[in-house]
Every structure is written in C-alpha cells, then in structure tokens.
C-alpha atoms as a PDB file:
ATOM      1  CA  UNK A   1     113.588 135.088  74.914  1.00  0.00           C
ATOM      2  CA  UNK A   2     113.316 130.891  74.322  1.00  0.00           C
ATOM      3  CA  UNK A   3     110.970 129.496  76.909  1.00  0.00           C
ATOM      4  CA  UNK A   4     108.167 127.033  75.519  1.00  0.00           C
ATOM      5  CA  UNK A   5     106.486 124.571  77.454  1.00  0.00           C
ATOM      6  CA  UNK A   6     106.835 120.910  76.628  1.00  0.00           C
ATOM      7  CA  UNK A   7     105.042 118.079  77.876  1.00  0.00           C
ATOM      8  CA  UNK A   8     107.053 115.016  76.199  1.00  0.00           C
ATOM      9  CA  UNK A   9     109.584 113.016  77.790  1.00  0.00           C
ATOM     10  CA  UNK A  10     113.039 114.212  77.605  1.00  0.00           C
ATOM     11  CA  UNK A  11     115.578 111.262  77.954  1.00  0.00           C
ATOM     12  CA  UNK A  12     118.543 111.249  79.052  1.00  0.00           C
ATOM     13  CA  UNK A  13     118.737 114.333  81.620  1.00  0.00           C
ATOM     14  CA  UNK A  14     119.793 114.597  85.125  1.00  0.00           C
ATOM     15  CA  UNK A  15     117.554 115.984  87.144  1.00  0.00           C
ATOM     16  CA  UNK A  16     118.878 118.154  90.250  1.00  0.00           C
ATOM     17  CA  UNK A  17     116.823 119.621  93.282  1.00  0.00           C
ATOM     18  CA  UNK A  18     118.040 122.767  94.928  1.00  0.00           C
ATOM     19  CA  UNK A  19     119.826 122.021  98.350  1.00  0.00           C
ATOM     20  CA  UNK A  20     117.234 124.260  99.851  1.00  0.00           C
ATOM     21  CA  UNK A  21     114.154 121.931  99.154  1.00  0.00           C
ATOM     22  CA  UNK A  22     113.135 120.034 102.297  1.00  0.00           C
ATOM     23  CA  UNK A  23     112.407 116.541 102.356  1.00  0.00           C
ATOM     24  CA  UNK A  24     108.649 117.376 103.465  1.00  0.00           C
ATOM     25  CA  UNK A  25     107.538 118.623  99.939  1.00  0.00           C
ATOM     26  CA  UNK A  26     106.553 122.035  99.222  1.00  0.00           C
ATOM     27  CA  UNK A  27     107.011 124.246  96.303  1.00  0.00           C
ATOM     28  CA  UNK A  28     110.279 123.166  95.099  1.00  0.00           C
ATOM     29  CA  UNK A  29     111.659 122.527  91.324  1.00  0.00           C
ATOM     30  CA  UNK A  30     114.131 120.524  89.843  1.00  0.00           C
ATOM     31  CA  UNK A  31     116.496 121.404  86.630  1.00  0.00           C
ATOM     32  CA  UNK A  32     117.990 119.517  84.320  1.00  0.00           C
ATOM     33  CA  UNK A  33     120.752 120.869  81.834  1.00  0.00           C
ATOM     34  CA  UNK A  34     120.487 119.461  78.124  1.00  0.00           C
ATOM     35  CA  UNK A  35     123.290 120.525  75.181  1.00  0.00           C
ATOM     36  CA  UNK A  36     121.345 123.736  73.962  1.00  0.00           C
ATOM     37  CA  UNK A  37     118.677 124.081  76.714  1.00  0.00           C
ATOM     38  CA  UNK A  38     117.821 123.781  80.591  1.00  0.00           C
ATOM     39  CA  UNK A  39     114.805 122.151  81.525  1.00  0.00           C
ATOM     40  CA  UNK A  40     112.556 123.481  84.724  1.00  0.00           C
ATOM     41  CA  UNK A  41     109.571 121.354  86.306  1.00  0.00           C
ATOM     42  CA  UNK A  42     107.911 120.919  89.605  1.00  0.00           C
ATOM     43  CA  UNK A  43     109.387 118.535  91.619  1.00  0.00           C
ATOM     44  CA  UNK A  44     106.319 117.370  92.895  1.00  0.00           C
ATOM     45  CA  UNK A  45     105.371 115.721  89.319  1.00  0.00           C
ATOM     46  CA  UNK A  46     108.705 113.579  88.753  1.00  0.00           C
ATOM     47  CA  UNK A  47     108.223 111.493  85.287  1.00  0.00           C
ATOM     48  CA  UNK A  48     105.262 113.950  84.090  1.00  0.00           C
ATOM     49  CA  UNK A  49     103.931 117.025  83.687  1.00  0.00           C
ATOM     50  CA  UNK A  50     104.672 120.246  82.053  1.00  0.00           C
ATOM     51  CA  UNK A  51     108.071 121.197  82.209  1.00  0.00           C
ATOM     52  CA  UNK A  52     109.684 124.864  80.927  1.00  0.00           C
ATOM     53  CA  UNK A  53     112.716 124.291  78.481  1.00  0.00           C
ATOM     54  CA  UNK A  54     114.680 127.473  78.561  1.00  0.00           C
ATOM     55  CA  UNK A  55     117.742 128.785  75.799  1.00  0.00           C
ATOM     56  CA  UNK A  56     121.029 128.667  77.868  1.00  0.00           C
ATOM     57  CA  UNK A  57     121.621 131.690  76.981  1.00  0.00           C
ATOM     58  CA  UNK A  58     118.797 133.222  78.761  1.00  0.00           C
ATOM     59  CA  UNK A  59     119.338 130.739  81.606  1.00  0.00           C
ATOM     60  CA  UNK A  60     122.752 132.240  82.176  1.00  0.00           C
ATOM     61  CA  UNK A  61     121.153 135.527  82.202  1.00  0.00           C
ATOM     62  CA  UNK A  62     118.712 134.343  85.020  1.00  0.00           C
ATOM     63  CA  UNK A  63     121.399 132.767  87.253  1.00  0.00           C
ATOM     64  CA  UNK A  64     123.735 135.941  86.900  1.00  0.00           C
ATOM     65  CA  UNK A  65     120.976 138.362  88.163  1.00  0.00           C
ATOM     66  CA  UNK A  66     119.729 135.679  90.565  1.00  0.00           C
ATOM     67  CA  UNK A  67     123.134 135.806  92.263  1.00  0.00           C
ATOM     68  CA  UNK A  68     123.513 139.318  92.458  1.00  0.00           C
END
C-alpha cells in the first residue's frame, strides 16, 4: 500500500470538503486529487499541517469498499 505522510506544500491542488461537513467545524477532512496521488488532511489546518498522500490505486480501492 502507498500512504506516506508529507508535510510540504503541494501547489496547485483543489481542495474539496465532503458535503456532509457542517459549517460549525468538527472532525471533517478535505481531499485533493493530484496526477498519480490523492491527498487527505484535516480541514481544520487549511495551508498546514500533515497531510496523507495516498497511490490512486489504493484510493480507488477505498472509495469502492466505502460505497458498498
């Protein structure tokens, strides 16, 4: 499986917030889709912190059994 944590800025990426996320906070994340990864990070730390950057491969595997 490819899933490393990164801390450096990673330009150029969209980030989206699931439809589901209030706009009171909470535990929310936002993901970003880059040509050979996705990128996971809290949305609570917008412009820094960690973020997960994930193979698309295994991403697709995530979504499909997410779905299910």
């Amino acid at each position: 499986m490819s899933v490393e944590q990164v801390s450096e800025n990673v330009d150029g990426l969209r980030w989206f917030k699931s439809s589901y996320s209030g706009s009171g906070g909470g535990d929310c994340v936002e993901v970003a889709a880059g040509l050979e990864a996705v990128y996971v990070r809290d949305s609570k730390v917008v412009g820094g912190g960690l973020m997960l950057r994930v193979g698309r491969g295994e991403w697709e595997a995530f979504v499909a059994l997410a779905v299910e």
